[in-house]
PDB file of N, CA and C in Angstrom:
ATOM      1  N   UNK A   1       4.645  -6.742  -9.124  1.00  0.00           N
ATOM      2  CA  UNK A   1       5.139  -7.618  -8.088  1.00  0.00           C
ATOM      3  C   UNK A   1       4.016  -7.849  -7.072  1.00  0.00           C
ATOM      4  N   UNK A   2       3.914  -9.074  -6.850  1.00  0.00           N
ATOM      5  CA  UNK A   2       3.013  -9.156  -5.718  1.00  0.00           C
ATOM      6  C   UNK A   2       3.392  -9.217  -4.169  1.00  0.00           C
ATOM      7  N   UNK A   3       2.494  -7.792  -3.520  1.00  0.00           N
ATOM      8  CA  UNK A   3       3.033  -7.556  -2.055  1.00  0.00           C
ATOM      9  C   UNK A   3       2.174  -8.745  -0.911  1.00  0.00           C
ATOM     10  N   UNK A   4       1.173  -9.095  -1.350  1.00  0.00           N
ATOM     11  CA  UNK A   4       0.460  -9.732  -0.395  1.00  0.00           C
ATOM     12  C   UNK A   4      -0.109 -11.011  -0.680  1.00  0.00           C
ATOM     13  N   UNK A   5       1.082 -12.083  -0.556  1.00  0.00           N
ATOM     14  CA  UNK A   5       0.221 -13.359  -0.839  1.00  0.00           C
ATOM     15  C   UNK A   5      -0.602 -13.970  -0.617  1.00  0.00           C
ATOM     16  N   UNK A   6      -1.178 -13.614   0.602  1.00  0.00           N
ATOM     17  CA  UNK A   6      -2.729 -13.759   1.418  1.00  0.00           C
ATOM     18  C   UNK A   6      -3.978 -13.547   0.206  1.00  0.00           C
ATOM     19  N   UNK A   7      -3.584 -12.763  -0.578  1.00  0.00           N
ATOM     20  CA  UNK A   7      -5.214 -11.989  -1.116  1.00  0.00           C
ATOM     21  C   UNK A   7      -4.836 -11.927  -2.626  1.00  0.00           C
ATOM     22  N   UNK A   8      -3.239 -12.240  -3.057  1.00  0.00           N
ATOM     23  CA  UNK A   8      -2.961 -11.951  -4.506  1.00  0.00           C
ATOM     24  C   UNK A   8      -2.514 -10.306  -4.982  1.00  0.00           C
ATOM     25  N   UNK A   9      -2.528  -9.206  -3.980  1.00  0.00           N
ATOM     26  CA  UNK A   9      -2.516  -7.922  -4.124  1.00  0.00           C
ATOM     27  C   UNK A   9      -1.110  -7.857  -4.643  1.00  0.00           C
ATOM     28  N   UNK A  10      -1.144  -7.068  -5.544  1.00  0.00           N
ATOM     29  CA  UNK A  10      -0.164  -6.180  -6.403  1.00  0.00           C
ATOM     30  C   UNK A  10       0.534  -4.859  -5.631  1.00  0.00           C
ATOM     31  N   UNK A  11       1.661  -4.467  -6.023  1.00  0.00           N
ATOM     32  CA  UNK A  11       2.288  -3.409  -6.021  1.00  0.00           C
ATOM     33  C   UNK A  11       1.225  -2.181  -6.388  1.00  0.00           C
ATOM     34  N   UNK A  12       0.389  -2.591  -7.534  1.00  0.00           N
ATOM     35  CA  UNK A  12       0.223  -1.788  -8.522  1.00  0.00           C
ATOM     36  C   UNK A  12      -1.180  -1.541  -7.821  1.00  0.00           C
ATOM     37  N   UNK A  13      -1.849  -2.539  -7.097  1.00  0.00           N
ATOM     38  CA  UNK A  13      -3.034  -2.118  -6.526  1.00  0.00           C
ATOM     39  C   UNK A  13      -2.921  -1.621  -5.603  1.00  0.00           C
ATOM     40  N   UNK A  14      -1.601  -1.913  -4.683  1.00  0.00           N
ATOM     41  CA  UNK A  14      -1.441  -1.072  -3.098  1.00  0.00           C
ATOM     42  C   UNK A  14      -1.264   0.443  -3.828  1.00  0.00           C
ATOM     43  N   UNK A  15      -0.513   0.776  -4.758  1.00  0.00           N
ATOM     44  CA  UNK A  15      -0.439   2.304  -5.701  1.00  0.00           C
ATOM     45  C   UNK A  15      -1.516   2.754  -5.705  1.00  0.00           C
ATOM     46  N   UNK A  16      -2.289   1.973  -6.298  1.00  0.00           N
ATOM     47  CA  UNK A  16      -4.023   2.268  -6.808  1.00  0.00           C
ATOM     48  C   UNK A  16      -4.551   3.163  -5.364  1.00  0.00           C
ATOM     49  N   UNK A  17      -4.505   2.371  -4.164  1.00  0.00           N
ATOM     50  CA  UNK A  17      -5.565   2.799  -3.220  1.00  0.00           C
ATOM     51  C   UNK A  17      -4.918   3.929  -2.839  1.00  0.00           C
ATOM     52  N   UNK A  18      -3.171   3.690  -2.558  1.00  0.00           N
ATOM     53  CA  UNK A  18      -2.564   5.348  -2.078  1.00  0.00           C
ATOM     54  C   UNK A  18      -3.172   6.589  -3.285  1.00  0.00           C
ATOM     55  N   UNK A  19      -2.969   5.822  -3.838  1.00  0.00           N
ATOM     56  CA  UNK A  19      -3.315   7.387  -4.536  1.00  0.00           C
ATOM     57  C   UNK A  19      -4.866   7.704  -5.188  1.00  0.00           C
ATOM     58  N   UNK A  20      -5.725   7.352  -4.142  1.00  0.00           N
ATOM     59  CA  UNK A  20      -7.099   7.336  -4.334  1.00  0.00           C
ATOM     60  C   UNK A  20      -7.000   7.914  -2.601  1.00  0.00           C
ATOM     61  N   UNK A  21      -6.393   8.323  -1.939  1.00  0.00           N
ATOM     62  CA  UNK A  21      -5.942   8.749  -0.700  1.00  0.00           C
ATOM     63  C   UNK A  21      -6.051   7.947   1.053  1.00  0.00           C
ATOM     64  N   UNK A  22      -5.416   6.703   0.726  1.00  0.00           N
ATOM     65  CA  UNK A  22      -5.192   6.022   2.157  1.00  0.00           C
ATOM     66  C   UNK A  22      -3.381   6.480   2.105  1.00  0.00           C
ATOM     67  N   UNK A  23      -3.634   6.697   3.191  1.00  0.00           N
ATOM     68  CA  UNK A  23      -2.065   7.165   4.017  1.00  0.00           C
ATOM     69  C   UNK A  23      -1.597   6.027   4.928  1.00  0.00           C
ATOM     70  N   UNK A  24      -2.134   5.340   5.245  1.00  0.00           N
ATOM     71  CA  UNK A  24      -1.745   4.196   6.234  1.00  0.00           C
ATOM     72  C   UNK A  24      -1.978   2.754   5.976  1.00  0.00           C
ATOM     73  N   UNK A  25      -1.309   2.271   6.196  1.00  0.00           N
ATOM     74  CA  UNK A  25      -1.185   0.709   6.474  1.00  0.00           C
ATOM     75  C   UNK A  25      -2.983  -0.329   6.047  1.00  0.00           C
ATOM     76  N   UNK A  26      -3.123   0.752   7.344  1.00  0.00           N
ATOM     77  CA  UNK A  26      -4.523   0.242   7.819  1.00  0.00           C
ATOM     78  C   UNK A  26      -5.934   0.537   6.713  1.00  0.00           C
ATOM     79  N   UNK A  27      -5.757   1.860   6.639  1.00  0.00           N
ATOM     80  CA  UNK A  27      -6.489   2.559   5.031  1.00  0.00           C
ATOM     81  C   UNK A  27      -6.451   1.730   3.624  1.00  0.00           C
ATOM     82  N   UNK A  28      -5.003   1.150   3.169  1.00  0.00           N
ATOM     83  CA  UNK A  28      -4.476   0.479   2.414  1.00  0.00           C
ATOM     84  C   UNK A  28      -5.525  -1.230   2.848  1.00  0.00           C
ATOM     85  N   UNK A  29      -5.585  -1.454   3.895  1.00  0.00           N
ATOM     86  CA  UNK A  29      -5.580  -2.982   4.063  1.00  0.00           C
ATOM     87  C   UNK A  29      -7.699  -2.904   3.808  1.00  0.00           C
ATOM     88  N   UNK A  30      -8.407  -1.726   4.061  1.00  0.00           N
ATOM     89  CA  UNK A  30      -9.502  -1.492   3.815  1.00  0.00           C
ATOM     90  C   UNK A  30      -9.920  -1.488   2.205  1.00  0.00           C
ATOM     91  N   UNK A  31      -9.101  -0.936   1.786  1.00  0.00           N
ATOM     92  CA  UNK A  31      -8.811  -0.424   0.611  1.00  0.00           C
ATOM     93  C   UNK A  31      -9.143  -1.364  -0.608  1.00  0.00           C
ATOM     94  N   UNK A  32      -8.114  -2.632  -0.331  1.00  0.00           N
ATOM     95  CA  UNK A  32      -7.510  -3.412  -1.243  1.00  0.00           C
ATOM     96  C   UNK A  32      -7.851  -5.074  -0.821  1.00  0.00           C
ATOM     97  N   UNK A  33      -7.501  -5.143   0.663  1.00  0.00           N
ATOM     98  CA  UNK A  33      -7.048  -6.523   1.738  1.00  0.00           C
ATOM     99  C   UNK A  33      -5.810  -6.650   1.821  1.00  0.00           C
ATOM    100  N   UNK A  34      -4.745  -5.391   1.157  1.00  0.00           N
ATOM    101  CA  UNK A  34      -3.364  -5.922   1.624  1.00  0.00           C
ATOM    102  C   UNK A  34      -3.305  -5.893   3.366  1.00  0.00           C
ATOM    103  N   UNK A  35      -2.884  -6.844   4.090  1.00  0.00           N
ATOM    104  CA  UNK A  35      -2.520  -6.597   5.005  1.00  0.00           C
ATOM    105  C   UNK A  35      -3.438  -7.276   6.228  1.00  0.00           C
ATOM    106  N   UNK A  36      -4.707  -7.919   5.178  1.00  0.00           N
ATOM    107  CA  UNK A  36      -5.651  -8.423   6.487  1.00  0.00           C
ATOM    108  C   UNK A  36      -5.779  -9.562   7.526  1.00  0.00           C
ATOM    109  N   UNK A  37      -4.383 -10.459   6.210  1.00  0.00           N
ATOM    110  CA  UNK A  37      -4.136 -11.462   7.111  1.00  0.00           C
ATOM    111  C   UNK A  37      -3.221 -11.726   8.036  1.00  0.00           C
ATOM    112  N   UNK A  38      -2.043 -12.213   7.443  1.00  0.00           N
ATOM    113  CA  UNK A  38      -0.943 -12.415   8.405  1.00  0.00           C
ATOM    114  C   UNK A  38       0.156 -11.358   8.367  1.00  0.00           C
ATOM    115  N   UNK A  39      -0.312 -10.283   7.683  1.00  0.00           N
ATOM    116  CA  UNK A  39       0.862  -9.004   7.865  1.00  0.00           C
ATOM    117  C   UNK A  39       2.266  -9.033   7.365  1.00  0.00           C
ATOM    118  N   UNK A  40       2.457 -10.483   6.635  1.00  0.00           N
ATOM    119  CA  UNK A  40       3.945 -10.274   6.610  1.00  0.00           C
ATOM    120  C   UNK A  40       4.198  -9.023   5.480  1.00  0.00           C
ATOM    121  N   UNK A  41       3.191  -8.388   4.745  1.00  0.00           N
ATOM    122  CA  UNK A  41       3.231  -7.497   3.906  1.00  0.00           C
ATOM    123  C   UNK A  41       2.997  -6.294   4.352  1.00  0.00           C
ATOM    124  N   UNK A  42       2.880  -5.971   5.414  1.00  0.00           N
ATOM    125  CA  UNK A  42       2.879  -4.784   6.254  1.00  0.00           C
ATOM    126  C   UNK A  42       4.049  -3.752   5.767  1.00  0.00           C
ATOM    127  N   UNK A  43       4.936  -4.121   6.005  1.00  0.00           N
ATOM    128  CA  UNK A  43       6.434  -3.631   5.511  1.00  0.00           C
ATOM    129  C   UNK A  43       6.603  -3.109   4.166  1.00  0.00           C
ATOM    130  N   UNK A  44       5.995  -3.382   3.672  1.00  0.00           N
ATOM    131  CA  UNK A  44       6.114  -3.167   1.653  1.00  0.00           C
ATOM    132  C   UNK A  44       4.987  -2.118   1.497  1.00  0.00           C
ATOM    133  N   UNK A  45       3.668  -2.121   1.821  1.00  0.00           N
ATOM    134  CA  UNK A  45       2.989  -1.965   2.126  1.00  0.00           C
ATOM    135  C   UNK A  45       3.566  -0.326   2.719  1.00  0.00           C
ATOM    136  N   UNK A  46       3.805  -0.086   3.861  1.00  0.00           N
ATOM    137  CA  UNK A  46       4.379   1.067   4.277  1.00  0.00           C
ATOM    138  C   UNK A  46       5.330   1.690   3.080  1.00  0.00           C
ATOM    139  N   UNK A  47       6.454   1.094   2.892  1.00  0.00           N
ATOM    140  CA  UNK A  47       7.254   1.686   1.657  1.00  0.00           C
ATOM    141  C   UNK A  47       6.367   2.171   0.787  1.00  0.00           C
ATOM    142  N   UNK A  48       5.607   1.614  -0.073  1.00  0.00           N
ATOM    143  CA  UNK A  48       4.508   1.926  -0.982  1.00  0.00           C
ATOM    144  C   UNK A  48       4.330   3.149  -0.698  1.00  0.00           C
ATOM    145  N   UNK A  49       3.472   3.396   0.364  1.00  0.00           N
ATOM    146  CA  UNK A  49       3.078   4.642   0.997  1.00  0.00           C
ATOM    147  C   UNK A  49       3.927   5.498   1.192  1.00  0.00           C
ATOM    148  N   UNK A  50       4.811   5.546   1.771  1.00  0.00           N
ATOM    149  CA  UNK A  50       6.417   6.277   1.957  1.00  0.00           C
ATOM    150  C   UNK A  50       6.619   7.099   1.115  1.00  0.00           C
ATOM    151  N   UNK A  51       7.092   5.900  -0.429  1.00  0.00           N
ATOM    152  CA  UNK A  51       7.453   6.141  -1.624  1.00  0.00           C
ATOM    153  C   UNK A  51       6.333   7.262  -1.988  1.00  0.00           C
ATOM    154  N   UNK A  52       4.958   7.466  -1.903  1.00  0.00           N
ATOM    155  CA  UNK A  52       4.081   8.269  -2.637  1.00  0.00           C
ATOM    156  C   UNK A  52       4.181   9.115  -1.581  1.00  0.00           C
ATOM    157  N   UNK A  53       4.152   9.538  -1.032  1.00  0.00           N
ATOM    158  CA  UNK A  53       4.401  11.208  -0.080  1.00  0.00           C
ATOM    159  C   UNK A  53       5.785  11.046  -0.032  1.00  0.00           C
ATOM    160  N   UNK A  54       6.690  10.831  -0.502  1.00  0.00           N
ATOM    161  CA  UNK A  54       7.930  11.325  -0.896  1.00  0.00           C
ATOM    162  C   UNK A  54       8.280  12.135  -2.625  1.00  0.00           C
ATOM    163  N   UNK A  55       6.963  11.197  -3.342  1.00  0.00           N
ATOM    164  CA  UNK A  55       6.738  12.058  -4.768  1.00  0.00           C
ATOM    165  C   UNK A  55       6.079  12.789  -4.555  1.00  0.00           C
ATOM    166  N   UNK A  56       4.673  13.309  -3.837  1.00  0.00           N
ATOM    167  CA  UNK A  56       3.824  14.406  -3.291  1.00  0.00           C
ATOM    168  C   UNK A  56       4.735  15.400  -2.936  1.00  0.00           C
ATOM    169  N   UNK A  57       5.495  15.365  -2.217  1.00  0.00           N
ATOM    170  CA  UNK A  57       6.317  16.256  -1.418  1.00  0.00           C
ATOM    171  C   UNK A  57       7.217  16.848  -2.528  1.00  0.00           C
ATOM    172  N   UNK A  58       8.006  16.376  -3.701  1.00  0.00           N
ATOM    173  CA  UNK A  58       9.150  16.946  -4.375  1.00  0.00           C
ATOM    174  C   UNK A  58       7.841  17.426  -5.555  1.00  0.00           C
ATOM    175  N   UNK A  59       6.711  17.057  -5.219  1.00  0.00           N
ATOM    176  CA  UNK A  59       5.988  17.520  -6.604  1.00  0.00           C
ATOM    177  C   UNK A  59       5.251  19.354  -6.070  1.00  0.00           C
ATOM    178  N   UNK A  60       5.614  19.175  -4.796  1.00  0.00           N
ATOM    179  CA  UNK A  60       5.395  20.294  -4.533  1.00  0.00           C
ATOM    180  C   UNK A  60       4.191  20.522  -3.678  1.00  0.00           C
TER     181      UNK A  60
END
């Protein structure tokens, strides 16, 4: 699914950078460009992140 229509970014690439270790929004938008333009992907973007330190956490 694509989170960031600004740049073409994927679900699968905002995944990519979390788990190459950006924790934030901002880390993510360095990362990839989700997020550099108009932000409306900010929001998804966070979930993304959310979602992976919520599997970190039950993984122990």
């Amino acid at each position: 699914m694509y989170v960031c229509l600004c740049h073409g970014i994927t679900s699968h690439t905002v995944a990519d950078a979390v788990s190459c270790g950006a924790t934030t929004s901002r880390e993510v938008a360095t990362a990839c460009g989700a997020g550099l333009d108009c932000g409306r992907c900010k929001r998804t973007v966070r979930a993304i992140i959310a979602e992976a330190a919520a599997q970190r956490a039950c993984a122990g």
